[in-house]
N, C-alpha and C. Protein backbone atom coordinates (compact mmCIF):
# COMPACT_ATOMS: atom_id res chain seq x y z
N UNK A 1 29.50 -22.90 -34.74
CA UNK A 1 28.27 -23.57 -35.13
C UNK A 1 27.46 -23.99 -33.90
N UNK A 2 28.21 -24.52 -32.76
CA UNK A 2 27.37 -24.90 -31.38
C UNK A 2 26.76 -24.00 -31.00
N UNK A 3 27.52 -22.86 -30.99
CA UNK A 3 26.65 -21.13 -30.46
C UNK A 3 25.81 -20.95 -31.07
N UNK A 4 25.56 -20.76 -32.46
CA UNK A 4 24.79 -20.87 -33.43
C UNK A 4 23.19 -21.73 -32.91
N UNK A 5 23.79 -22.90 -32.52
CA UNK A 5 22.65 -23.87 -32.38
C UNK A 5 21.83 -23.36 -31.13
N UNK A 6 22.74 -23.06 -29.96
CA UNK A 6 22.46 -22.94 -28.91
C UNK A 6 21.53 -21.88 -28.76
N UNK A 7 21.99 -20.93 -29.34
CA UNK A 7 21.23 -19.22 -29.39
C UNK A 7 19.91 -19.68 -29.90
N UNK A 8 19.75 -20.20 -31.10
CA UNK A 8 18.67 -20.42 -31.85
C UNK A 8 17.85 -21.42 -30.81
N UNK A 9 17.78 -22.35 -30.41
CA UNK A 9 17.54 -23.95 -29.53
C UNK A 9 16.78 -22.82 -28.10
N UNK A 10 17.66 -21.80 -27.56
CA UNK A 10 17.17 -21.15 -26.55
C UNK A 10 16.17 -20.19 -27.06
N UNK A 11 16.21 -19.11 -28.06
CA UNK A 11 15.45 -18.33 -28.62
C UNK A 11 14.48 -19.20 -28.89
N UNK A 12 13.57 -20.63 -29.30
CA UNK A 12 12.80 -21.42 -29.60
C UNK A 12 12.10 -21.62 -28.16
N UNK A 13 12.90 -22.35 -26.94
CA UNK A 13 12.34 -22.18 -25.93
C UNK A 13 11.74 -21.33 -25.45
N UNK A 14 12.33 -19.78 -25.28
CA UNK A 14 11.86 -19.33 -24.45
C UNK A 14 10.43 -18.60 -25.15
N UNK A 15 10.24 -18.94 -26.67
CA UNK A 15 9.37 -18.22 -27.22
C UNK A 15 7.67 -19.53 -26.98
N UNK A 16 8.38 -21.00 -27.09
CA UNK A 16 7.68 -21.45 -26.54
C UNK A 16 6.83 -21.52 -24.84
N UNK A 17 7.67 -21.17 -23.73
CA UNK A 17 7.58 -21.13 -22.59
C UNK A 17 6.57 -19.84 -22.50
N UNK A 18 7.11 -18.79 -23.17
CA UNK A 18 6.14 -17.30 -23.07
C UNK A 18 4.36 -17.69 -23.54
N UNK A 19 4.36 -19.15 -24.62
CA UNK A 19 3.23 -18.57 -25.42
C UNK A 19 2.43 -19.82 -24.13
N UNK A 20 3.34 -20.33 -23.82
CA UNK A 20 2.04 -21.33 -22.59
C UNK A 20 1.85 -20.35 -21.50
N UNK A 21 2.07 -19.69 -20.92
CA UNK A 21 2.47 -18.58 -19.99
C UNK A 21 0.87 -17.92 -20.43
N UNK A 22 0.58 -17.37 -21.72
CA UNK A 22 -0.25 -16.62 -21.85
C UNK A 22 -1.49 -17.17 -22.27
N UNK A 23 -2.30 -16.70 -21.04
CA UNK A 23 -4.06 -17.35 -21.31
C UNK A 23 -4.84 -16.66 -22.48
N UNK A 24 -5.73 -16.84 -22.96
CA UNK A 24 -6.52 -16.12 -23.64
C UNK A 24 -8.01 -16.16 -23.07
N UNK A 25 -8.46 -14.91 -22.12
CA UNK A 25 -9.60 -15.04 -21.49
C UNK A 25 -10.95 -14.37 -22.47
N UNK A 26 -11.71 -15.47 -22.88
CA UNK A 26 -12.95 -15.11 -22.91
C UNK A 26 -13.75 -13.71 -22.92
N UNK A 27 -13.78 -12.99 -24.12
CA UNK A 27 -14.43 -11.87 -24.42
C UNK A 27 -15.81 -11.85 -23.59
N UNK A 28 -16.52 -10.83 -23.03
CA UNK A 28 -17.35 -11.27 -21.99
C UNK A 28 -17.48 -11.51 -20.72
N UNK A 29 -16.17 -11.83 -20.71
CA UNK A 29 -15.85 -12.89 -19.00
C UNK A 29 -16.60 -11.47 -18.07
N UNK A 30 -17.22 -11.62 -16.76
CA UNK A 30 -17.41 -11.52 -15.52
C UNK A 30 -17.98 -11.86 -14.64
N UNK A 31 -16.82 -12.90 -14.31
CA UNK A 31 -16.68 -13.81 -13.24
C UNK A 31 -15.66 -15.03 -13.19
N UNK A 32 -14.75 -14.52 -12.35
CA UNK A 32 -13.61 -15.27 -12.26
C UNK A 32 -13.75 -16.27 -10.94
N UNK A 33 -13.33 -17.57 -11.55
CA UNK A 33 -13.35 -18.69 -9.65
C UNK A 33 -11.58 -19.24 -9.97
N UNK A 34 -11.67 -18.84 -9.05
CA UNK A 34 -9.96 -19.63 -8.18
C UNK A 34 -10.27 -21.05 -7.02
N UNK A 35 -9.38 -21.90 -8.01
CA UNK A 35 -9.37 -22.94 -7.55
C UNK A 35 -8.32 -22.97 -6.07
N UNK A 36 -8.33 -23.22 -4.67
CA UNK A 36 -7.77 -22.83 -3.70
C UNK A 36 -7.79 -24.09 -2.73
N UNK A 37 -8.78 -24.97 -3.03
CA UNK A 37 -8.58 -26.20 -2.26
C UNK A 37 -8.29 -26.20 -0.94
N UNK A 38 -8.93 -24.81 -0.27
CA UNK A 38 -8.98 -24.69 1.15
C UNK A 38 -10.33 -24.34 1.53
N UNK A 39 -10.34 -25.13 2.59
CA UNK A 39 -12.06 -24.58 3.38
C UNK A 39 -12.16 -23.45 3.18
N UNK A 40 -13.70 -22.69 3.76
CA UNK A 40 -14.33 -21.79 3.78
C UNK A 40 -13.27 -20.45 4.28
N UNK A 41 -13.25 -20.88 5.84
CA UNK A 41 -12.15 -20.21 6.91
C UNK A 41 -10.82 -19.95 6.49
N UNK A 42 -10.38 -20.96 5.77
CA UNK A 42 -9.38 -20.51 5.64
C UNK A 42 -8.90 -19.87 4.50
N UNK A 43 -10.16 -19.67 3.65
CA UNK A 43 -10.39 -18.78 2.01
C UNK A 43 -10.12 -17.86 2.77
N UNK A 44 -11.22 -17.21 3.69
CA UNK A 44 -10.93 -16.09 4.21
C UNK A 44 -10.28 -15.64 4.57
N UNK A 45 -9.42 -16.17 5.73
CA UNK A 45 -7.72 -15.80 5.95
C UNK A 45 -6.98 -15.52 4.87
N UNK A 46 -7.11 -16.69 3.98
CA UNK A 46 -5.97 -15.93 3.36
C UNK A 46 -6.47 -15.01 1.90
N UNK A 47 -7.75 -14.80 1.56
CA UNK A 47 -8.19 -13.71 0.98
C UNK A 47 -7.93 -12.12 2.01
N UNK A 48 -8.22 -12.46 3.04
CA UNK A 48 -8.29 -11.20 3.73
C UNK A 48 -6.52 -10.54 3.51
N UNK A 49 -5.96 -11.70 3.75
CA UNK A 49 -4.44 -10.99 4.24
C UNK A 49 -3.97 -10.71 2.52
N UNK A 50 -4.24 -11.22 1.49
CA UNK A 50 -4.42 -11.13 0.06
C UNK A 50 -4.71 -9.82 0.08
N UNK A 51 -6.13 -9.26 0.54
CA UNK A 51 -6.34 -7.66 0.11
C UNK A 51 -5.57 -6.61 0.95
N UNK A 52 -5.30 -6.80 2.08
CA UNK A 52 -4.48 -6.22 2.98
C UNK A 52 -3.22 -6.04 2.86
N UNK A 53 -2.60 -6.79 2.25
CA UNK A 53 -1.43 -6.58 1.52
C UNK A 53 -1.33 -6.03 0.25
N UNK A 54 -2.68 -5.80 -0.36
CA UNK A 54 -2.58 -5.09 -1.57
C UNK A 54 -3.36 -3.67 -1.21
N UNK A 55 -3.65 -3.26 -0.34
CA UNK A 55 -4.39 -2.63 -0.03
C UNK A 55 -5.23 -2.07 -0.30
N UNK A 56 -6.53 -2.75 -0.12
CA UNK A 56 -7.94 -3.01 -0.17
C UNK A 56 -8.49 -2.68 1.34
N UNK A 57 -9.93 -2.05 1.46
CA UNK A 57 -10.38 -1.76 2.35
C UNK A 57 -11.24 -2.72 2.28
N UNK A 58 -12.24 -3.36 3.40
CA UNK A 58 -13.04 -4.38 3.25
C UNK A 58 -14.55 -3.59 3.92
N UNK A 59 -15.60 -3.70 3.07
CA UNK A 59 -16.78 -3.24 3.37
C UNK A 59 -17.92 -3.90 4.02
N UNK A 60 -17.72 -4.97 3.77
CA UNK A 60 -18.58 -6.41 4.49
C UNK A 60 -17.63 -7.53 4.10
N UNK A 61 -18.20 -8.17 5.50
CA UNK A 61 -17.54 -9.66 5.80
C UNK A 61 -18.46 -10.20 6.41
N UNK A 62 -18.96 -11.03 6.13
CA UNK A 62 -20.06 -12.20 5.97
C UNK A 62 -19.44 -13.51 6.44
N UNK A 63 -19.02 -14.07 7.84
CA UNK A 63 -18.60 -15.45 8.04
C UNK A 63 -19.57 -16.38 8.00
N UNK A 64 -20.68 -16.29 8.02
CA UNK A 64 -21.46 -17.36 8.02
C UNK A 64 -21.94 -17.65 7.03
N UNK A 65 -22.27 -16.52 5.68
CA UNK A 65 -22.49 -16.95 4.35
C UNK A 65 -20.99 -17.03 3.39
N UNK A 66 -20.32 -16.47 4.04
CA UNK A 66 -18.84 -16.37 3.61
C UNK A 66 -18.75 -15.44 1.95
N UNK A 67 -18.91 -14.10 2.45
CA UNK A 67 -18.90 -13.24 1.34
C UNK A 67 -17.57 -12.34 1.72
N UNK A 68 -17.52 -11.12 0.88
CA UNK A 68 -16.17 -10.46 1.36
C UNK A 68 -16.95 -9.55 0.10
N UNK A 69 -16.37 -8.12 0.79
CA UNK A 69 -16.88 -7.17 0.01
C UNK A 69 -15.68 -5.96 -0.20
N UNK A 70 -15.26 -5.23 -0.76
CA UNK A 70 -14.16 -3.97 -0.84
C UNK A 70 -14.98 -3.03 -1.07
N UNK A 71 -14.43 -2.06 -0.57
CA UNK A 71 -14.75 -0.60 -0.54
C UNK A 71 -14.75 -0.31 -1.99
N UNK A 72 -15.09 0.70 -2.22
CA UNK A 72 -14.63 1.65 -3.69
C UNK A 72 -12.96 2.02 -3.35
N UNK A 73 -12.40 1.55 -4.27
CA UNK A 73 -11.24 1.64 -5.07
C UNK A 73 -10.86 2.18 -6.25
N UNK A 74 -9.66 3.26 -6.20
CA UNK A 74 -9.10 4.23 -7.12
C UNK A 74 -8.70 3.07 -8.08
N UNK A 75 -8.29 3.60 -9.50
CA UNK A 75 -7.89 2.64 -10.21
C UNK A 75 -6.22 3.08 -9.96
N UNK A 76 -5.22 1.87 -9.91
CA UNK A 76 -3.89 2.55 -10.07
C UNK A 76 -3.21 3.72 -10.68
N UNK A 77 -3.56 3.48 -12.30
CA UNK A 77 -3.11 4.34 -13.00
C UNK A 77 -4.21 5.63 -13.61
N UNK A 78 -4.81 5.59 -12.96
CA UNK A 78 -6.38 6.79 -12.57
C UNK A 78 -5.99 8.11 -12.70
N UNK A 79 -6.00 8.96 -14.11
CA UNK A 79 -5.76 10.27 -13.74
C UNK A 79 -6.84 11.11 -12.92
N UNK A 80 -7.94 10.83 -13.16
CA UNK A 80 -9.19 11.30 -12.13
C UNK A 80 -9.56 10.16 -11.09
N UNK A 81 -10.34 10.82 -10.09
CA UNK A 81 -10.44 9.93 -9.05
C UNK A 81 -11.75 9.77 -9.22
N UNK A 82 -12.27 9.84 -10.24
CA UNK A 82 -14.03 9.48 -10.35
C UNK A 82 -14.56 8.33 -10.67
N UNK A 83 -13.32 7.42 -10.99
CA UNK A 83 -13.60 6.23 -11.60
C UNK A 83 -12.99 5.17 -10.59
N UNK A 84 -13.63 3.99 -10.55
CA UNK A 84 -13.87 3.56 -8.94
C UNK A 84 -14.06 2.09 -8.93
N UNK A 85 -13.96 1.17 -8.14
CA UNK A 85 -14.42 -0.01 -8.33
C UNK A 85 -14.45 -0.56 -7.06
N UNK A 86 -15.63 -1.53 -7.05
CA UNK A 86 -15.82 -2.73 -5.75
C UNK A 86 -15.47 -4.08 -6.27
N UNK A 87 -14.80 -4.86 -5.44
CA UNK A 87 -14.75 -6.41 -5.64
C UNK A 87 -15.97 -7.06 -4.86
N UNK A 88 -16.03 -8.09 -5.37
CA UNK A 88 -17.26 -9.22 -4.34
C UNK A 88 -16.47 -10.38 -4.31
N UNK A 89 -16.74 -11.04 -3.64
CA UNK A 89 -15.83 -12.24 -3.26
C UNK A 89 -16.97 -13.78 -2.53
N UNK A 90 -17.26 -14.25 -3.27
CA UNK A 90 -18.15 -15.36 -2.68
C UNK A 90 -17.23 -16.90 -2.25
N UNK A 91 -17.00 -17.06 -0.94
CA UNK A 91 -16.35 -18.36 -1.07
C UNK A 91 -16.76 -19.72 -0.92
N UNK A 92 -16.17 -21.17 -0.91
CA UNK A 92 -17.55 -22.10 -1.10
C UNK A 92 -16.34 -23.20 -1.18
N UNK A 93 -16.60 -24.08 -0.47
CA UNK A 93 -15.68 -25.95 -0.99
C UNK A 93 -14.42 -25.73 -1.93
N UNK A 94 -13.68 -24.93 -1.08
CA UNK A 94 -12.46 -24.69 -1.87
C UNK A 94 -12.32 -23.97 -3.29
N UNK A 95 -13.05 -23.19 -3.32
CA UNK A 95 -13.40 -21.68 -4.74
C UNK A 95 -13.55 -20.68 -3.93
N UNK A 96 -13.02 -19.86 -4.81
CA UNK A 96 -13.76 -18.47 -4.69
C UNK A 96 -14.12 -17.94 -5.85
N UNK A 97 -15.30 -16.90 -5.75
CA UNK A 97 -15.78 -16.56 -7.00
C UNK A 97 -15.62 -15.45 -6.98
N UNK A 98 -15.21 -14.53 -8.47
CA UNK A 98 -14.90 -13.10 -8.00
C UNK A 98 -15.33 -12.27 -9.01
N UNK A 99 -16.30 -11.34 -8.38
CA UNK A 99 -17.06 -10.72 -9.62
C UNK A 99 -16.66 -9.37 -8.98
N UNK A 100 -17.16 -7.84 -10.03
CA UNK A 100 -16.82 -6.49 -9.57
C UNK A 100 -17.75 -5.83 -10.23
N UNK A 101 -18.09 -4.33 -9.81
CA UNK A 101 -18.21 -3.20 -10.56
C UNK A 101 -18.04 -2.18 -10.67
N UNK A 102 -17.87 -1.45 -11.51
CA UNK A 102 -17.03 0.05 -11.64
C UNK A 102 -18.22 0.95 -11.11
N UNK A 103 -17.16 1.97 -10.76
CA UNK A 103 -18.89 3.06 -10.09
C UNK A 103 -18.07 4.20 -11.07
N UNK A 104 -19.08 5.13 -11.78
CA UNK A 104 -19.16 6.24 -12.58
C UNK A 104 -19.49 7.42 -11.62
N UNK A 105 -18.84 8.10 -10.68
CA UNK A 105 -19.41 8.88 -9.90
C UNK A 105 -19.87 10.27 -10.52
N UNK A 106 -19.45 10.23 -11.92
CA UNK A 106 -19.88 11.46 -12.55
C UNK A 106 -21.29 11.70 -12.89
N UNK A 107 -21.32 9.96 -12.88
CA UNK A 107 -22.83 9.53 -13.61
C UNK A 107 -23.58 9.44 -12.13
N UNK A 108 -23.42 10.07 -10.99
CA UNK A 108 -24.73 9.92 -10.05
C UNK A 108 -24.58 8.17 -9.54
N UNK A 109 -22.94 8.13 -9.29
CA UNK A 109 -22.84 6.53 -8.75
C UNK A 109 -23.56 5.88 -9.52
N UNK A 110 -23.46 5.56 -10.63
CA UNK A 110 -23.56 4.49 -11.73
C UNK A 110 -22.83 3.25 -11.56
N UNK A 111 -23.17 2.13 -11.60
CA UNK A 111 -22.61 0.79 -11.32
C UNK A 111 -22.53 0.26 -12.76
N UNK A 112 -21.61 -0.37 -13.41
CA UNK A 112 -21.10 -0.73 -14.56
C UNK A 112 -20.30 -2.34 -13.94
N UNK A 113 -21.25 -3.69 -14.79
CA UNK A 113 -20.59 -5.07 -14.21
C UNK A 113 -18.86 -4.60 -15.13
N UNK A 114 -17.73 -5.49 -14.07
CA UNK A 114 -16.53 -5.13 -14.54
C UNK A 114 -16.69 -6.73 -15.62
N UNK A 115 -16.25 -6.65 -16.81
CA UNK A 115 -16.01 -7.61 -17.89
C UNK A 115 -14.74 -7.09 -18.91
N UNK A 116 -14.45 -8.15 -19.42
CA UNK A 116 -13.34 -8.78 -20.36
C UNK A 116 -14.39 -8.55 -21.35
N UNK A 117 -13.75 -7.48 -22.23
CA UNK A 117 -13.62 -7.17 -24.03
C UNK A 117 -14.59 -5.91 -23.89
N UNK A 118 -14.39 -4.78 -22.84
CA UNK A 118 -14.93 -4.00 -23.29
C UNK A 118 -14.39 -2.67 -23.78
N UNK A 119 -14.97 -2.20 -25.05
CA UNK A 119 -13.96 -1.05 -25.75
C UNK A 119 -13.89 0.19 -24.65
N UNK A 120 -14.56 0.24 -23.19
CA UNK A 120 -13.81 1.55 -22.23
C UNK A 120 -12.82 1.16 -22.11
N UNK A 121 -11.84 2.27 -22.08
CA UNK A 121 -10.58 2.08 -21.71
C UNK A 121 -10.68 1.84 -19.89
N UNK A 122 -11.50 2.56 -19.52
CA UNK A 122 -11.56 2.53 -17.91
C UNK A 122 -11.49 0.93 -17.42
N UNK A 123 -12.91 0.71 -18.22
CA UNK A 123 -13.15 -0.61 -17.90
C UNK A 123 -12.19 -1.86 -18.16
N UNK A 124 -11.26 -1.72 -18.98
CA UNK A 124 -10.55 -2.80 -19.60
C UNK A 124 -9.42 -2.88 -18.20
N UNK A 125 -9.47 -1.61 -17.72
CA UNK A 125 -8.20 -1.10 -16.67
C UNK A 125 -9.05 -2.22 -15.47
N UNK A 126 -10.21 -2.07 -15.07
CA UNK A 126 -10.52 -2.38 -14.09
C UNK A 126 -10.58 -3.92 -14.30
N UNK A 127 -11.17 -4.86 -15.10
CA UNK A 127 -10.40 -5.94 -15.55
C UNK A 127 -9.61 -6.25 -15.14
N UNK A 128 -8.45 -5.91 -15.85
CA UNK A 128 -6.84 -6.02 -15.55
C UNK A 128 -6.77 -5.92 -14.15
N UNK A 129 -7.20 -4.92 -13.25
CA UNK A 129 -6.68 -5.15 -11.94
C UNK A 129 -6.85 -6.35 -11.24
N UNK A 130 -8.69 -6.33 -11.65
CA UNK A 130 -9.25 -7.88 -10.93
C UNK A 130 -8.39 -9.09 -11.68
N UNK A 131 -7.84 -8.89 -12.35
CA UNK A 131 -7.17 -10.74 -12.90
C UNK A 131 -5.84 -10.71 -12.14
N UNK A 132 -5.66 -9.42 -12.48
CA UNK A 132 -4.08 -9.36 -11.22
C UNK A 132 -4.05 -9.65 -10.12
N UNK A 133 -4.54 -9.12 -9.40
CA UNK A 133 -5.32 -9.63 -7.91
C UNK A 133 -5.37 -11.01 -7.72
N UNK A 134 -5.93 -11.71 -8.60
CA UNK A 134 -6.56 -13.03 -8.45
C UNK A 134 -5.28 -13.68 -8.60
N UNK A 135 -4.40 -13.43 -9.62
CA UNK A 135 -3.31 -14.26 -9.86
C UNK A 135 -2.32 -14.24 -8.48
N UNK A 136 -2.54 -12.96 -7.65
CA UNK A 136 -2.26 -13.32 -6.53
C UNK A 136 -2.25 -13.96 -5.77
N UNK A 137 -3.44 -14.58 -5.63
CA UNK A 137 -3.99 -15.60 -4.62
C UNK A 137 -3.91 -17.13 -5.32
N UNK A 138 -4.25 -17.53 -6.44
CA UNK A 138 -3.81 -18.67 -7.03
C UNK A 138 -2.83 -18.82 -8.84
N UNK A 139 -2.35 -19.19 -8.91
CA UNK A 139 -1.69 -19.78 -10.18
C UNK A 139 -2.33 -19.85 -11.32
N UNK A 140 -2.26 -19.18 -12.51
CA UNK A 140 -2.94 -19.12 -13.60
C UNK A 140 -3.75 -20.33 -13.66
N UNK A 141 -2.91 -21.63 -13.36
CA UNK A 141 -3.96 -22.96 -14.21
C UNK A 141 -4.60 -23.06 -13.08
N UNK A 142 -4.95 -22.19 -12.11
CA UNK A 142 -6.13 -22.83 -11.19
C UNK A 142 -7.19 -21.32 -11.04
N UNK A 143 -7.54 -21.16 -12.39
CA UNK A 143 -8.24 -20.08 -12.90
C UNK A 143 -9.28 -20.03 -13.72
N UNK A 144 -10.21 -20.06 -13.76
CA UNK A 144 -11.70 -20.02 -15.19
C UNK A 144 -12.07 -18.86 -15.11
N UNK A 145 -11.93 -18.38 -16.10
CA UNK A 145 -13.03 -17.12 -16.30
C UNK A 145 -14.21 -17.75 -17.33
N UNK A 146 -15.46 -16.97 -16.56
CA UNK A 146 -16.65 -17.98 -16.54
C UNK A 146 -17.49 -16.17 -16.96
N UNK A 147 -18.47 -16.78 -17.33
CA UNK A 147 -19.82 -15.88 -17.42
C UNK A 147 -20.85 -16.12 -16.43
N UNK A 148 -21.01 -15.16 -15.50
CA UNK A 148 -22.32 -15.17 -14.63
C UNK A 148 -23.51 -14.78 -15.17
N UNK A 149 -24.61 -14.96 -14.90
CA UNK A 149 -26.16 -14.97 -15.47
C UNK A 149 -26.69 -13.90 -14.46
């Protein structure tokens, strides 16, 4: 009967622990800020060594307005290489803000904003990378996904 309890008592936990674990982001979302509670300088450090370890190429770096830019990027699981994406990176009083867009190179370098709830499959991919990324650099609860104007 203790086993009984125990199995069941743990199966309850861990089903509770999974469902706080999982955010539900905002249909729409593009534009994610990470809460980082480090100066400007040192966003950058450790954003830079963040993409460098994931390997990201950097296209502009802006220290005095404090921007950060990536190259065009393959998607991971990309069976063609036509489909593509840039990050932007704005940093500021301990945030960073992180917006993207997909490039369509079929379409004559077409720029597409990257957002949460869209029925491309491409796009949903490119999403997913940018939230991954981010969770890199800070902890889910120091995360908003926000709508830019």
């Amino acid at each position: 009967m203790k086993k009984l309890l125990f199995i069941f008592s743990f199966t309850i936990l861990s089903f509770t622990s999974y469902s706080q674990d999982e955010v539900e982001i905002p249909k729409g979302t593009n534009k994610i800020v990470l809460r980082t509670e480090l100066n400007e300088r040192d966003n950058v450090k450790l954003l830079l060594r963040i993409l460098k370890d994931n390997d990201f190429e950097i296209s502009k770096l802006d220290t005095t307005i404090f921007q950060i830019q990536t190259n065009e990027r393959n998607m991971k699981n990309s069976i063609i290489n036509t489909d593509t994406y840039i990050l932007n990176f704005n940093l500021y009083n301990g945030y960073i803000s992180v917006t993207g867009k997909m490039v369509k190179s079929l379409l004559g370098n077409s720029y597409y904003e990257i957002k949460k709830g869209s029925i491309v499959e491409h796009m949903k991919q490119c999403f997913n990378e940018l939230n991954e990324l981010c969770l890199k650099v800070v902890s889910q609860n120091k995360i908003e996904y926000t709508t830019k104007n």
